[in-house]
N, C-alpha and C. Protein backbone atom coordinates (compact mmCIF):
# COMPACT_ATOMS: atom_id res chain seq x y z
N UNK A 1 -152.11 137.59 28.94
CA UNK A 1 -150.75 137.77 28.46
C UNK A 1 -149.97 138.57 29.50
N UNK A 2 -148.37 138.13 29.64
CA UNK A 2 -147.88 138.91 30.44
C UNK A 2 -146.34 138.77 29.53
N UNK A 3 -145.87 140.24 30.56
CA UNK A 3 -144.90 139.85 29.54
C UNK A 3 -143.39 140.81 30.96
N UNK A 4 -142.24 140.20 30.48
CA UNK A 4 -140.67 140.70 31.32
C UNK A 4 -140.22 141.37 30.38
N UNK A 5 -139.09 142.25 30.54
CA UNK A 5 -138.29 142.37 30.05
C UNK A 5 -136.80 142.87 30.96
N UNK A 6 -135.86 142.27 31.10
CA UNK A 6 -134.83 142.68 32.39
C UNK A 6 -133.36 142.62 31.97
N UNK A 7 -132.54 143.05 32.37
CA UNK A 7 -131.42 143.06 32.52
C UNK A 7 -130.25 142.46 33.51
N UNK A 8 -129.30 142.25 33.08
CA UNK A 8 -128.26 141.37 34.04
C UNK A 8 -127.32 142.56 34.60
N UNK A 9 -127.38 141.63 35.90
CA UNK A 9 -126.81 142.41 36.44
C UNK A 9 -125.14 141.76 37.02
N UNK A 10 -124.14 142.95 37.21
CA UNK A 10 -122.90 142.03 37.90
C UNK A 10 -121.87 142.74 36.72
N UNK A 11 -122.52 144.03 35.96
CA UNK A 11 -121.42 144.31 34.87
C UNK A 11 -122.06 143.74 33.52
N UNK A 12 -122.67 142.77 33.57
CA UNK A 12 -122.79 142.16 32.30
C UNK A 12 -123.69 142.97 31.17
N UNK A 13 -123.98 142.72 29.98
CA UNK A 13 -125.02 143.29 29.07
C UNK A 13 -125.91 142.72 28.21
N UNK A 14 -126.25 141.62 28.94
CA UNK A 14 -127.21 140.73 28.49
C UNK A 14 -128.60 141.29 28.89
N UNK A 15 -129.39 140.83 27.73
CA UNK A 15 -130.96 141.54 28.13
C UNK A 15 -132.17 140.16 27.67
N UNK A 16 -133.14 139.86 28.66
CA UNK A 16 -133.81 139.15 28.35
C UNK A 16 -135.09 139.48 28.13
N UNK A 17 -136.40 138.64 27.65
CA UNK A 17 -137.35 138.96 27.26
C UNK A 17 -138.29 137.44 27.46
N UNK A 18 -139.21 138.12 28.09
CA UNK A 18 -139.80 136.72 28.72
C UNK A 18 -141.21 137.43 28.29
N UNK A 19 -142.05 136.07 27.65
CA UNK A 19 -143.60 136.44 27.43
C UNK A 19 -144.30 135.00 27.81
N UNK A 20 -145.84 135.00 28.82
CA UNK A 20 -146.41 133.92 28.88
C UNK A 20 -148.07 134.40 28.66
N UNK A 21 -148.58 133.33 28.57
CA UNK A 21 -149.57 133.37 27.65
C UNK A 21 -150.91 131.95 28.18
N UNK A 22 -152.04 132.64 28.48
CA UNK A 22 -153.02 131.76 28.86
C UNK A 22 -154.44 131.67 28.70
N UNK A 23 -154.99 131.07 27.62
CA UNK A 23 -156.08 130.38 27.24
C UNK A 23 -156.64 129.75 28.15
N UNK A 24 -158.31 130.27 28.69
CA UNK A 24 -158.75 128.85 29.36
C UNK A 24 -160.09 129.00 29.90
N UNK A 25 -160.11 127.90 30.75
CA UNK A 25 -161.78 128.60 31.23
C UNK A 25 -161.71 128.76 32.74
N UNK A 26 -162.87 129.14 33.51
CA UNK A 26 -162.49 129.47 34.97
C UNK A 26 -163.64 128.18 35.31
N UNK A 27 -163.29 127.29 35.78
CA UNK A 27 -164.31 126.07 36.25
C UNK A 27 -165.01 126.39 37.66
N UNK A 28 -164.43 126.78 38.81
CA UNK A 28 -164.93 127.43 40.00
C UNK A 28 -163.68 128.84 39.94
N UNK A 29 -163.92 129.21 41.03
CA UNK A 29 -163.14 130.45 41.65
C UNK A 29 -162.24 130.21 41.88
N UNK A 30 -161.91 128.76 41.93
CA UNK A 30 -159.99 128.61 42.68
C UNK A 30 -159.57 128.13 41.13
N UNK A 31 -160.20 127.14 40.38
CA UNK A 31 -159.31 126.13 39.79
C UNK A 31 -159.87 126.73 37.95
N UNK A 32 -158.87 126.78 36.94
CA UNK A 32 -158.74 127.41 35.69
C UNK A 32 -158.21 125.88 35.07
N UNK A 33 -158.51 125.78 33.85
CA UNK A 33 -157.71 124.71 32.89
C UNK A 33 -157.94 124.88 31.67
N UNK A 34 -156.74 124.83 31.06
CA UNK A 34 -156.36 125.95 29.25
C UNK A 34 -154.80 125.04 29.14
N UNK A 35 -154.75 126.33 27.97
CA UNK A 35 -153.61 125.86 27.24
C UNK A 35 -152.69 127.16 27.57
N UNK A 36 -150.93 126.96 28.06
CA UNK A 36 -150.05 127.93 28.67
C UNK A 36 -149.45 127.16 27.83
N UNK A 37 -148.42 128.92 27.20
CA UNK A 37 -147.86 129.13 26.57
C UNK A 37 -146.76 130.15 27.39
N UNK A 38 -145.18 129.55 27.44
CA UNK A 38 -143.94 130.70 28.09
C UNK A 38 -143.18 130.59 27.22
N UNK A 39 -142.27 132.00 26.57
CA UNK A 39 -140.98 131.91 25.62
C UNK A 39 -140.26 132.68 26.47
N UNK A 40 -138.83 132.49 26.32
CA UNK A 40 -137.81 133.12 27.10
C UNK A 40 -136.73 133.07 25.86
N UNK A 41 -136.55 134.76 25.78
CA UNK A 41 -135.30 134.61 24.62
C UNK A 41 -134.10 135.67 25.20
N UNK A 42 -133.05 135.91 24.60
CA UNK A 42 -132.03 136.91 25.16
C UNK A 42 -132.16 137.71 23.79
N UNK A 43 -132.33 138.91 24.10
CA UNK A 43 -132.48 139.83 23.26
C UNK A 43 -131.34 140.96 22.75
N UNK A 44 -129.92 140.39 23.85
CA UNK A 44 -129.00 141.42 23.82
C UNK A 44 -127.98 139.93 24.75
N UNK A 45 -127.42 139.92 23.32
CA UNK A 45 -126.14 138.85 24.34
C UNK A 45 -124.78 138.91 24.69
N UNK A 46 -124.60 138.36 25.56
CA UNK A 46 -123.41 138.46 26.32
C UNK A 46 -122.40 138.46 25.14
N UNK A 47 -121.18 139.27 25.52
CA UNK A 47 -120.05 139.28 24.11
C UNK A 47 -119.66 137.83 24.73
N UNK A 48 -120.26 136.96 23.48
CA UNK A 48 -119.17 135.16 23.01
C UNK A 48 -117.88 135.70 22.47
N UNK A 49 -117.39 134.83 23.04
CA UNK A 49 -115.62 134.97 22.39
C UNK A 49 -115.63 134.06 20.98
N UNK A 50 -115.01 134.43 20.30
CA UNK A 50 -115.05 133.23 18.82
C UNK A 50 -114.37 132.62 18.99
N UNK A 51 -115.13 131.44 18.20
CA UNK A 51 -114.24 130.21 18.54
C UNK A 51 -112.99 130.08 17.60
N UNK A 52 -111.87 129.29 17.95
CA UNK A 52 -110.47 129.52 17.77
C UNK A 52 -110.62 129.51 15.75
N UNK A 53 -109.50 129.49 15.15
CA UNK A 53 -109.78 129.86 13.92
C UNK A 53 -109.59 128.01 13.65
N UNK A 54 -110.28 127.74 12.63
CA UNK A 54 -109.84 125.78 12.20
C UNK A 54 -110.92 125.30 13.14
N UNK A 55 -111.94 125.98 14.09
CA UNK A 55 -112.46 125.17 14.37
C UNK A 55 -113.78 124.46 13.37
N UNK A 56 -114.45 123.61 13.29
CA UNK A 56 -115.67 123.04 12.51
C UNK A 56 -116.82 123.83 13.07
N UNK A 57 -118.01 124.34 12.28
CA UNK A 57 -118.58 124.94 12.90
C UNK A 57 -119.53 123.97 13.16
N UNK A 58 -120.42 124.53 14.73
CA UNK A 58 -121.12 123.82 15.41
C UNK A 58 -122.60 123.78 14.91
N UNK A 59 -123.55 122.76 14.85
CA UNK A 59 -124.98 123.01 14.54
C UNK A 59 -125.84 124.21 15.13
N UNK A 60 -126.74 125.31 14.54
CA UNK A 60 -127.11 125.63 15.35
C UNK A 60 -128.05 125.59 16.46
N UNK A 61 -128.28 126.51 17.13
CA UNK A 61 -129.03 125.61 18.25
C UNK A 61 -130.07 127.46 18.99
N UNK A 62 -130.98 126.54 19.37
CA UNK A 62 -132.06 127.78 19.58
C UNK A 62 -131.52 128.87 20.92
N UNK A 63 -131.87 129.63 20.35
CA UNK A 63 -131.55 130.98 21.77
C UNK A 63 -132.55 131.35 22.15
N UNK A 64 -133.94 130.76 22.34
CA UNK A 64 -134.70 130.59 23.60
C UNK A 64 -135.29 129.49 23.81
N UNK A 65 -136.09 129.71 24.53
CA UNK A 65 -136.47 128.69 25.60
C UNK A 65 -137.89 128.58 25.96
N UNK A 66 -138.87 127.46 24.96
CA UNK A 66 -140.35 127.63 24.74
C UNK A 66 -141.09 126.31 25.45
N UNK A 67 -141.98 126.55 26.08
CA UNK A 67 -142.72 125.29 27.32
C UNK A 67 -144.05 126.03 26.55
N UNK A 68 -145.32 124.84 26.46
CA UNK A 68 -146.14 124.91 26.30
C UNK A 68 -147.05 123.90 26.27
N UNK A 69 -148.47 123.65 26.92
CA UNK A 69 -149.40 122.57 26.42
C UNK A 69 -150.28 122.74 27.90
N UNK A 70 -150.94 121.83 28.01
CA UNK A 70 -152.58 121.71 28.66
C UNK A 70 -151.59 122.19 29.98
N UNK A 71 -152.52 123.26 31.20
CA UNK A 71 -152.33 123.18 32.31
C UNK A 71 -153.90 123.51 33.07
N UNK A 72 -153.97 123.08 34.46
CA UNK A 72 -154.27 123.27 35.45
C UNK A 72 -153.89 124.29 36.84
N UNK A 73 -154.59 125.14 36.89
CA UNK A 73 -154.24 126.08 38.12
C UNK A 73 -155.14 126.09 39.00
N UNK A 74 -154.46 126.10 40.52
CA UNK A 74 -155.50 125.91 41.53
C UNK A 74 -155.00 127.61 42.41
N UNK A 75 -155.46 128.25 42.82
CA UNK A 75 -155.73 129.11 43.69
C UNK A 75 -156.00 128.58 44.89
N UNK A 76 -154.41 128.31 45.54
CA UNK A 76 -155.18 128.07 47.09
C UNK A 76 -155.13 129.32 48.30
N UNK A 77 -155.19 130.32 47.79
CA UNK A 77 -155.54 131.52 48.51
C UNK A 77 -155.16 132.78 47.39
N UNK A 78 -156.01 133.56 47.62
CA UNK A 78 -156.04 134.91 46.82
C UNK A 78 -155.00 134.91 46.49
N UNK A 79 -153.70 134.55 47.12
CA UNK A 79 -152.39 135.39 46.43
C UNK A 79 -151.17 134.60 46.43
N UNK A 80 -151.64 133.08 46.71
CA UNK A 80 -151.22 132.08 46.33
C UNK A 80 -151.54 130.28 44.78
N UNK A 81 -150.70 130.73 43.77
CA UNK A 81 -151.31 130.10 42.87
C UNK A 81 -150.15 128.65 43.09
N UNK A 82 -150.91 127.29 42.79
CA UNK A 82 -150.51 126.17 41.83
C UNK A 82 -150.48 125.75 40.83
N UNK A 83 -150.50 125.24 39.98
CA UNK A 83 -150.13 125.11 38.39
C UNK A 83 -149.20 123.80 37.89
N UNK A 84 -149.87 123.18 37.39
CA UNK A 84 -149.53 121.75 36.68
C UNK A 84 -149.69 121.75 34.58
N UNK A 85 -148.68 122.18 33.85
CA UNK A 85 -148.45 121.84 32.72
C UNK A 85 -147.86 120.20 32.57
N UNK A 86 -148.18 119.48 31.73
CA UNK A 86 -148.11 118.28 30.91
C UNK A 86 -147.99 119.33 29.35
N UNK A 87 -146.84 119.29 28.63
CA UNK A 87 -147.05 119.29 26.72
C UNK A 87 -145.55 119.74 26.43
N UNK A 88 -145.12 120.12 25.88
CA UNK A 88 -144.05 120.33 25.01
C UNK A 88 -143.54 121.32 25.07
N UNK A 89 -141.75 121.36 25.22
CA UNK A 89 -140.63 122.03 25.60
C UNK A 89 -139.55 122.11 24.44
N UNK A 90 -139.20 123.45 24.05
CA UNK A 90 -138.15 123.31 23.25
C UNK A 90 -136.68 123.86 23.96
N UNK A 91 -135.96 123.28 24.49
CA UNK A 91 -134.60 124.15 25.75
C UNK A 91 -133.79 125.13 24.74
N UNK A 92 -133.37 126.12 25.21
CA UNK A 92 -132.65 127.01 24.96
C UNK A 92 -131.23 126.36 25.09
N UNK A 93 -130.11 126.95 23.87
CA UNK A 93 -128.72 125.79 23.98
C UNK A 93 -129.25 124.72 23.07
N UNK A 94 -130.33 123.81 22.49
CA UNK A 94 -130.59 122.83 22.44
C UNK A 94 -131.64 122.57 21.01
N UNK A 95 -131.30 121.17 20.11
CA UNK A 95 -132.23 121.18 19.12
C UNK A 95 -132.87 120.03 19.22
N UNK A 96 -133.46 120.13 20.60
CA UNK A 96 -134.53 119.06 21.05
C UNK A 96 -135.98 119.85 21.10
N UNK A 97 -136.67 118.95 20.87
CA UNK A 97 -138.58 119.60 21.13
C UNK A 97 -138.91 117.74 22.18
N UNK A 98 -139.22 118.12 22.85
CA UNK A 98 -139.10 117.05 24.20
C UNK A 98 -140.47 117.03 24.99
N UNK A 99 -141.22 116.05 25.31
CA UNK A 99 -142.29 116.17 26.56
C UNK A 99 -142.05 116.97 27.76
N UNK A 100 -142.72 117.35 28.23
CA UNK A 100 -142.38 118.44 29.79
C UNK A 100 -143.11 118.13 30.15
N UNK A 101 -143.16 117.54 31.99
CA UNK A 101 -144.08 118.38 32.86
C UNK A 101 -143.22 119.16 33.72
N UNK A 102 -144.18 120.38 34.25
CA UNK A 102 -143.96 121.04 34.75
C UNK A 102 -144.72 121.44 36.13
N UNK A 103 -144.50 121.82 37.69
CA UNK A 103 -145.34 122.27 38.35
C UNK A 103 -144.69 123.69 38.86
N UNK A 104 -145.67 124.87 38.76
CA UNK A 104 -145.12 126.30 38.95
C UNK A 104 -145.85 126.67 40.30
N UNK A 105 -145.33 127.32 41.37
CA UNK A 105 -145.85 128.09 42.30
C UNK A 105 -145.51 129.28 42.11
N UNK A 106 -146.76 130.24 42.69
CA UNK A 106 -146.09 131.67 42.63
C UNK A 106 -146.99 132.26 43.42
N UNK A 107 -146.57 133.61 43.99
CA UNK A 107 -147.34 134.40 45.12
C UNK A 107 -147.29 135.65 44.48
N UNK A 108 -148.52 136.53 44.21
CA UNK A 108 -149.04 138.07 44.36
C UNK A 108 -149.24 138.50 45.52
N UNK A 109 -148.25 139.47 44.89
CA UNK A 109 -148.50 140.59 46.53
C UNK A 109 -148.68 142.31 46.11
């Protein structure tokens, strides 16, 4: 489990909150395959202006942002990872639940 929590910057006062999450097994030393789990929500939102008065109100719609299902990670050097998810995305803004793939790189230092 890992988890963010950060702030915007530029004046603004929005605050986010990011948690990911990984089930799995270690097959050799480089390569892992489980089930990843990432949510991304805003925990402190930007002042919305309201909408004008007479307007219809809009459906609502999710304020974060959830990816999850089978991945693969390869370690191609100590402090370089790859990562391949295939499973299911719900978008933030949005009242879709949708197929995803996904491929993530990332470097520890």
């Amino acid at each position: 489990m890992n988890g963010v929590f950060g702030l915007e910057t530029g004046g603004e006062n929005g605050k986010d909150v990011e948690a990911k999450g990984f089930v799995g097994w270690r097959l050799t030393q480089a390569i892992r395959a489980g089930v990843d789990a990432r949510l991304q929500a805003e925990v402190g939102d930007e002042e919305a202006a309201l909408p004008p008065v007479g307007t219809p109100p809009t459906p609502a719609v999710r304020d974060y942002d959830l990816t999850v299902g089978p991945t693969v990670s390869w370690m191609v050097t100590p402090t370089i990872q790859l990562q391949a998810l295939v499973g299911l995305a719900q978008p933030k803004k949005t009242n879709l639940t949708t197929g995803v793939g996904v491929v993530y790189a990332s470097i520890d230092f």
